[in-house]
N, C-alpha and C. Protein backbone atom coordinates (compact mmCIF):
# COMPACT_ATOMS: atom_id res chain seq x y z
N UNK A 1 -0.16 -4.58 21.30
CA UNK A 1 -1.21 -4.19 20.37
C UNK A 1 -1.48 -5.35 19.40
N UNK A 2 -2.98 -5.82 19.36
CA UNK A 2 -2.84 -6.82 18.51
C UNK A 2 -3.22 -6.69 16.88
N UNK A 3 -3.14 -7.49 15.78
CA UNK A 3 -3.62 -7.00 14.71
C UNK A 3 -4.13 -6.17 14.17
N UNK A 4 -5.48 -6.45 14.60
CA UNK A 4 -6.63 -5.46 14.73
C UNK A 4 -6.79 -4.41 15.14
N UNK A 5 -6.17 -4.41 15.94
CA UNK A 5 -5.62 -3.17 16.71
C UNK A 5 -5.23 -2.24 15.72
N UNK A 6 -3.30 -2.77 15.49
CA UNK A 6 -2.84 -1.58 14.50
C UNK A 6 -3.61 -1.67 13.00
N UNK A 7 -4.21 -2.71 12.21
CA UNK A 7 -5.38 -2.09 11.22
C UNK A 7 -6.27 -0.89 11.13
N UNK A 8 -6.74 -0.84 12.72
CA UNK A 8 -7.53 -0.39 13.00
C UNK A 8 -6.86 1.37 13.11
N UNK A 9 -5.71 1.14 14.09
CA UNK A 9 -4.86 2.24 14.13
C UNK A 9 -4.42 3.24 12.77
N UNK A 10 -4.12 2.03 12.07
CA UNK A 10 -3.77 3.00 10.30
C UNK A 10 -4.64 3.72 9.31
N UNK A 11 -6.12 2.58 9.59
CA UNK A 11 -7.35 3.87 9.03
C UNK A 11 -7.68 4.65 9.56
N UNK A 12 -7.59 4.83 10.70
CA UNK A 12 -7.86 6.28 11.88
C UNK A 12 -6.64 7.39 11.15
N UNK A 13 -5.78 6.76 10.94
CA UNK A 13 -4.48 7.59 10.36
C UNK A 13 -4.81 8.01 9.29
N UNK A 14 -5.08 7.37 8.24
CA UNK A 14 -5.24 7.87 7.15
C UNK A 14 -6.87 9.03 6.86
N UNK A 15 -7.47 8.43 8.03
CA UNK A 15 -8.47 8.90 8.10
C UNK A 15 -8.95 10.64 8.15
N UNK A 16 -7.60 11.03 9.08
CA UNK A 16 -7.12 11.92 9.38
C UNK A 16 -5.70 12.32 8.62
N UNK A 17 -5.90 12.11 7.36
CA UNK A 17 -4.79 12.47 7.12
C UNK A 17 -3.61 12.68 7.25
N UNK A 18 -2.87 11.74 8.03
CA UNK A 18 -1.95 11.32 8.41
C UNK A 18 -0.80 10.29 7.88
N UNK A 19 -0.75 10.95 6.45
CA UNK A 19 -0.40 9.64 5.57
C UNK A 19 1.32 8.93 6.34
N UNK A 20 2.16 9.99 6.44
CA UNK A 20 3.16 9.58 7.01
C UNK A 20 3.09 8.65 8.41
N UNK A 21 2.67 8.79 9.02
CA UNK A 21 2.65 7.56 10.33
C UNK A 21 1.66 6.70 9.83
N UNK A 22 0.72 6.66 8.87
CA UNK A 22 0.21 5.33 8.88
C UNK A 22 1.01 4.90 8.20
N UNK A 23 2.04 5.35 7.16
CA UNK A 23 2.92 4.27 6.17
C UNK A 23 3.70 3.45 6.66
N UNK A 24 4.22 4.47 8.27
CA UNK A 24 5.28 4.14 9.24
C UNK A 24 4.27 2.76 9.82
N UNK A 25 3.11 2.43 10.27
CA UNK A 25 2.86 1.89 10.98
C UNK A 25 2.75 0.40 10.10
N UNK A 26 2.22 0.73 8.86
CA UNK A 26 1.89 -0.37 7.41
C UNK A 26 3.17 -0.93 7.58
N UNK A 27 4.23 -0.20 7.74
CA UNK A 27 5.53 -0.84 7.14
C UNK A 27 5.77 -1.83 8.33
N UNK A 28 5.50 -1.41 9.94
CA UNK A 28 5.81 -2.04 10.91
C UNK A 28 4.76 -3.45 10.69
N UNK A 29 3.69 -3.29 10.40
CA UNK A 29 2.73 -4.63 10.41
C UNK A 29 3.10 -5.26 9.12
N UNK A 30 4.04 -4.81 8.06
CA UNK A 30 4.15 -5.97 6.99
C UNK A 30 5.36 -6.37 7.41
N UNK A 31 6.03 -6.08 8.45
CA UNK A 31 7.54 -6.87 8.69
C UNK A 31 7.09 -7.55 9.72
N UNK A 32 5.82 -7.51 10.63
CA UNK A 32 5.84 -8.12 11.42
C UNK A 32 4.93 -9.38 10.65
N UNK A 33 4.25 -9.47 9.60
CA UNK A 33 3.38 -10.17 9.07
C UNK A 33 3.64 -9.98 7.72
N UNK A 34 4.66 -10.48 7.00
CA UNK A 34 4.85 -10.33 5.50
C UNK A 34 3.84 -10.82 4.54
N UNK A 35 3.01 -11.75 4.93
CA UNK A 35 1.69 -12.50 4.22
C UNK A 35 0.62 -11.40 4.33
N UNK A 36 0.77 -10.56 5.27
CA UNK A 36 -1.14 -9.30 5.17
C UNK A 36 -1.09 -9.12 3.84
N UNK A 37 -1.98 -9.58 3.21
CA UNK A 37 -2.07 -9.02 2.23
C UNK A 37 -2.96 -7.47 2.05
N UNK A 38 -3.48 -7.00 3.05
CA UNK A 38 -4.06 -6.09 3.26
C UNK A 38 -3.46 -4.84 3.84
N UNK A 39 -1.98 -5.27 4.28
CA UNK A 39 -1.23 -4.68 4.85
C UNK A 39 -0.53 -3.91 3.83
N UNK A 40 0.05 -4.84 3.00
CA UNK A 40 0.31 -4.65 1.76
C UNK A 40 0.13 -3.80 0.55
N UNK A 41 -1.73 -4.13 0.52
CA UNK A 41 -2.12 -2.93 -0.47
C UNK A 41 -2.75 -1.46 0.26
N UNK A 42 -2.69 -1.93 1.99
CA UNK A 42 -2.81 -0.30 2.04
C UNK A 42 -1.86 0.46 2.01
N UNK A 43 -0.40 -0.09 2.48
CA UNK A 43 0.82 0.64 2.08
C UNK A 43 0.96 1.16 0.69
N UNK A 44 0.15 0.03 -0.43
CA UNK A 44 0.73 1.13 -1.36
C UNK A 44 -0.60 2.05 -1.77
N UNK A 45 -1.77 1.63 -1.55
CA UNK A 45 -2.48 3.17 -1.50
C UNK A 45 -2.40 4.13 -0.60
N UNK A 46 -1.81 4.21 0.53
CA UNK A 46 -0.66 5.50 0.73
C UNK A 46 0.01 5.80 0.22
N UNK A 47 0.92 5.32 -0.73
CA UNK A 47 2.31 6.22 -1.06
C UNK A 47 2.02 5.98 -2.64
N UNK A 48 0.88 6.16 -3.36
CA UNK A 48 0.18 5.85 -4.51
C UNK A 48 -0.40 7.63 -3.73
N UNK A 49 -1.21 7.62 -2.72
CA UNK A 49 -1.92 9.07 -2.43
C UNK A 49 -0.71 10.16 -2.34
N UNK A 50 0.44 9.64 -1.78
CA UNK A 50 1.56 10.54 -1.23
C UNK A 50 2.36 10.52 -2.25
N UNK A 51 2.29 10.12 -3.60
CA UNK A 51 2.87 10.59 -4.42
C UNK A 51 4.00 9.78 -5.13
N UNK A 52 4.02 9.03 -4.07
CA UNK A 52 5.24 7.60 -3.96
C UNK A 52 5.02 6.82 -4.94
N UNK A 53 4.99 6.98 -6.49
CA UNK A 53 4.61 5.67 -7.18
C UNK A 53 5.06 4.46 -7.16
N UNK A 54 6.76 4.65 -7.09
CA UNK A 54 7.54 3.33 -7.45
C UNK A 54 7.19 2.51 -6.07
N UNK A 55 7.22 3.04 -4.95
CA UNK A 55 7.12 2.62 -3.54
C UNK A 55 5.64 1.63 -3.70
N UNK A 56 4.36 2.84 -4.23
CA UNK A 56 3.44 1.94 -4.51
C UNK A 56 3.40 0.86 -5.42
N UNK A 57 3.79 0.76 -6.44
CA UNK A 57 4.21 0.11 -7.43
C UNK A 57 4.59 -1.35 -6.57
N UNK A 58 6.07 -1.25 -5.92
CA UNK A 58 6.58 -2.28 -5.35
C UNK A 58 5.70 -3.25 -4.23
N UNK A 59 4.56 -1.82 -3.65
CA UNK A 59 3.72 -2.65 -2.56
C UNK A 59 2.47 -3.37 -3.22
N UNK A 60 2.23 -2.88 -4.21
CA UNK A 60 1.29 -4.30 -5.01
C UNK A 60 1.83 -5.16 -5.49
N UNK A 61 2.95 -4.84 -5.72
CA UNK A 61 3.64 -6.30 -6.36
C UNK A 61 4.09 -7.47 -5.23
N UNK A 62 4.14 -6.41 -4.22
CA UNK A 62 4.31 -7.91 -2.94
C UNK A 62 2.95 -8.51 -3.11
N UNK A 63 1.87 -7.74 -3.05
CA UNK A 63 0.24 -8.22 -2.93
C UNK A 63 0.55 -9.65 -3.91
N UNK A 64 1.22 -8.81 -5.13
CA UNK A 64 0.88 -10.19 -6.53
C UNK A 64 2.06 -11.25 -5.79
N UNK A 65 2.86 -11.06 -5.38
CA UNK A 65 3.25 -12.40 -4.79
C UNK A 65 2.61 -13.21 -3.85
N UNK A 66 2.02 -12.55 -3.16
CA UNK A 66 0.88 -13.57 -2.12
C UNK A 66 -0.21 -13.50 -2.59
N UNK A 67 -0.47 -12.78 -3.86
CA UNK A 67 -1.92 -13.35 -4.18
C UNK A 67 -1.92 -13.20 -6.28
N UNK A 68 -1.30 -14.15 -6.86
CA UNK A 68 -0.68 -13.74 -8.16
C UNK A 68 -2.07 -13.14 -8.75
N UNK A 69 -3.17 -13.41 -8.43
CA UNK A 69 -4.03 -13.15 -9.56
C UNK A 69 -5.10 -12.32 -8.58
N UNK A 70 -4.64 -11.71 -7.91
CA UNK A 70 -5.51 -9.98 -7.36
C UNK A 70 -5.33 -9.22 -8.56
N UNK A 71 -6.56 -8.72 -8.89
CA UNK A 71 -6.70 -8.30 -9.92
C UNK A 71 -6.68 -6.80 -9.60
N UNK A 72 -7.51 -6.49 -8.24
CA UNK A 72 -7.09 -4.99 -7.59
C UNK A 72 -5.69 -4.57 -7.68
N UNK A 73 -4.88 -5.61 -7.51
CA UNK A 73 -3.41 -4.95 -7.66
C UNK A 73 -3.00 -4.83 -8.92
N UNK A 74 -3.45 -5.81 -9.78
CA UNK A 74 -2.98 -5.23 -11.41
C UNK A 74 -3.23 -4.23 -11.43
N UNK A 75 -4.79 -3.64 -11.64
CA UNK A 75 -5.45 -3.01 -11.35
C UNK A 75 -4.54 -1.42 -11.61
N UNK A 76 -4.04 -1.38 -9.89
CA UNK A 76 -3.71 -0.61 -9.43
C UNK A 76 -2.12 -0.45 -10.37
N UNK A 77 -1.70 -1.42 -10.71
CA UNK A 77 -0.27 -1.04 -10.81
C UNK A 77 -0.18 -0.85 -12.24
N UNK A 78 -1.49 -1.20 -13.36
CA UNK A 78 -1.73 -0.36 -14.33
C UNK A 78 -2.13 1.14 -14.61
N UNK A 79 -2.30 1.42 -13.07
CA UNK A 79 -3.04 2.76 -13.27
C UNK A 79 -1.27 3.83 -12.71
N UNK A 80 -0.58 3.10 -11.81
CA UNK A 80 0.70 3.61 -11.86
C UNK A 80 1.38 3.84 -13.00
N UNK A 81 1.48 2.95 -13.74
CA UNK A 81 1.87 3.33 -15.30
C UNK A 81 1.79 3.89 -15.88
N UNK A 82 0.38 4.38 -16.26
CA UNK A 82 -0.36 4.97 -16.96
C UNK A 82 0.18 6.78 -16.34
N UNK A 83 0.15 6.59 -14.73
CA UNK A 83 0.38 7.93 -14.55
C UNK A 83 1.71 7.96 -14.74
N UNK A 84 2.81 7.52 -14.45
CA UNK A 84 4.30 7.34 -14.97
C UNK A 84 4.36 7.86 -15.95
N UNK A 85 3.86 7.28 -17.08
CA UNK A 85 3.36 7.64 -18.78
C UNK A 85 3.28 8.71 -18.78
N UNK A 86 2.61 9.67 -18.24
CA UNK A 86 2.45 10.46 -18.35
C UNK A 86 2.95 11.79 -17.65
N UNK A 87 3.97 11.65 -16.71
CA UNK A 87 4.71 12.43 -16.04
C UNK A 87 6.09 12.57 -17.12
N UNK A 88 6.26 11.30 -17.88
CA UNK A 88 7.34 10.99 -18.44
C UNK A 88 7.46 11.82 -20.07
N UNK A 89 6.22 11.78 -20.10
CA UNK A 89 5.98 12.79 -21.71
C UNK A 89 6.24 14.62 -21.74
């Protein structure tokens, strides 16, 4: 299966609501390709949807290592906080 392929495979997943095997599949294409950066931030807007903050949390912060100044991932990992913040009160 090539790249494109399983990309292609994980929005059909999620598409269908299938959050658990596309995370399974995200996780298989960022070990096989630790640089996707796309790989990356869809893993953590799965487990950002599934409830997973810290998980998401950690998968933008790989993003900010291969890309320090994605601002979608600040972005995103300000808005984790914010909900943290507020689970925490």
């Amino acid at each position: 299966m090539q790249m494109n392929d399983k990309q292609h495979l994980i929005q059909q997943l999620i598409q269908e609501n299938r959050l658990e095997e596309a995370n399974a599949q995200c996780l298989l294409l960022c070990q096989e390709q630790p640089g996707n950066v796309d790989a990356w931030f869809t893993m953590g807007f799965i487990n950002a949807q599934s409830g997973a903050l810290d998980a998401a949390a950690d998968n933008f912060q790989q993003v900010l290592t291969i890309l320090p100044h994605n601002a979608e991932a600040h972005f995103n990992l300000g808005k984790i906080a914010a909900l943290q913040n507020q689970t925490d009160m």
